[in-house]
Protein backbone atom coordinates (compact mmCIF):
# COMPACT_ATOMS: atom_id res chain seq x y z
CA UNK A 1 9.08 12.90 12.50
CA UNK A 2 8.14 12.22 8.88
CA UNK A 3 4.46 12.87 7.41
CA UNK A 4 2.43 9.51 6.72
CA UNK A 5 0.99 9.06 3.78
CA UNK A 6 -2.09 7.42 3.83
CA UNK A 7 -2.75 5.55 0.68
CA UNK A 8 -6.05 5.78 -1.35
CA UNK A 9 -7.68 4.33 -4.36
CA UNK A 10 -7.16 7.78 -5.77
CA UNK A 11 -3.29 8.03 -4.79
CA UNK A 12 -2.11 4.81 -4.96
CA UNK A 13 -1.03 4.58 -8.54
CA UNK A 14 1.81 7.79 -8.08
CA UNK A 15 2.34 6.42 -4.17
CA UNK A 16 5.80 4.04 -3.48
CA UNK A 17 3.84 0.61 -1.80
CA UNK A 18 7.86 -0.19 0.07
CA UNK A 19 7.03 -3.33 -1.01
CA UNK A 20 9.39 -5.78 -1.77
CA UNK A 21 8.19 -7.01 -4.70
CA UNK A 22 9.04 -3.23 -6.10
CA UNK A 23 12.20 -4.91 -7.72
CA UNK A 24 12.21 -3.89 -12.02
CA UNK A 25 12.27 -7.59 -12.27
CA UNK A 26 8.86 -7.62 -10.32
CA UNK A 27 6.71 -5.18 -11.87
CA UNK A 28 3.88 -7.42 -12.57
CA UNK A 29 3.58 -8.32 -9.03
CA UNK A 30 3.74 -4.66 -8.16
CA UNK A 31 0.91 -3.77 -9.89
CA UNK A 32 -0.79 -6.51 -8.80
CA UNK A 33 -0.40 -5.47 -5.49
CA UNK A 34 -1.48 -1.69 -6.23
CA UNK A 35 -5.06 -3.51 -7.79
CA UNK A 36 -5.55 -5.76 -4.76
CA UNK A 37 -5.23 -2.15 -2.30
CA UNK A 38 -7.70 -0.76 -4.71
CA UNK A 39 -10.07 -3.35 -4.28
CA UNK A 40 -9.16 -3.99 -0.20
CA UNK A 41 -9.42 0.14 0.05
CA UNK A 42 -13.52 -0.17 0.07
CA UNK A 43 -13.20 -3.19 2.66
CA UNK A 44 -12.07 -0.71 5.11
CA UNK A 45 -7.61 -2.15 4.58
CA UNK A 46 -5.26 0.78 5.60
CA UNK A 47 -1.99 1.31 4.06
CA UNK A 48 0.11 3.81 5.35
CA UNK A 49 3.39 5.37 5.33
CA UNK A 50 6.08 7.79 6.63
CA UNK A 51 6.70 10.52 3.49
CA UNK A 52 10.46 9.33 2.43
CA UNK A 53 11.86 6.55 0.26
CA UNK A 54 12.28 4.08 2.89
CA UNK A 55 10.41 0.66 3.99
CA UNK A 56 8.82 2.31 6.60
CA UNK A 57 4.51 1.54 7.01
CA UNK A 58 2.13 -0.04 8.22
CA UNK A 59 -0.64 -1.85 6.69
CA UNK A 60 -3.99 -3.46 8.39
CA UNK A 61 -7.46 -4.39 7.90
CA UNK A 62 -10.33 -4.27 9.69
CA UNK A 63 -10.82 -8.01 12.37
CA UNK A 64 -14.23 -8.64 10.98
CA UNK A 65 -12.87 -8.70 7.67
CA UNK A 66 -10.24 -11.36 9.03
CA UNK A 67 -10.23 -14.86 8.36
């Protein structure tokens, strides 16, 4: 098996997100998505993934924080 990455406020500007938004044509929305982790990061929101270039993770928060 693959190592997970487990993104951080610290790593998650060099870190691939596997998001689909990730397109060239997309890059605002890529970014944006980078600054909302950032913020979500301190809310207790997990992002993680297997170490290869592949849409492979798993993201979650915690239920309080749920609507």
């Amino acid at each position: 098996m693959e190592n997970l990455i487990t993104l951080t406020p610290e790593n998650v500007e060099k870190e691939h997100i596997c998001c689909a938004i990730s397109d060239k044509k997309c890059t605002d929305g890529y970014q944006q998505k980078k600054q909302w982790l950032k913020q979500e990061f301190a809310n207790g929101y997990v992002f993680r993934r297997i170490d290869a270039r592949a849409k492979v993770f798993i993201e979650y928060g915690p239920a309080e924080s749920a609507w």
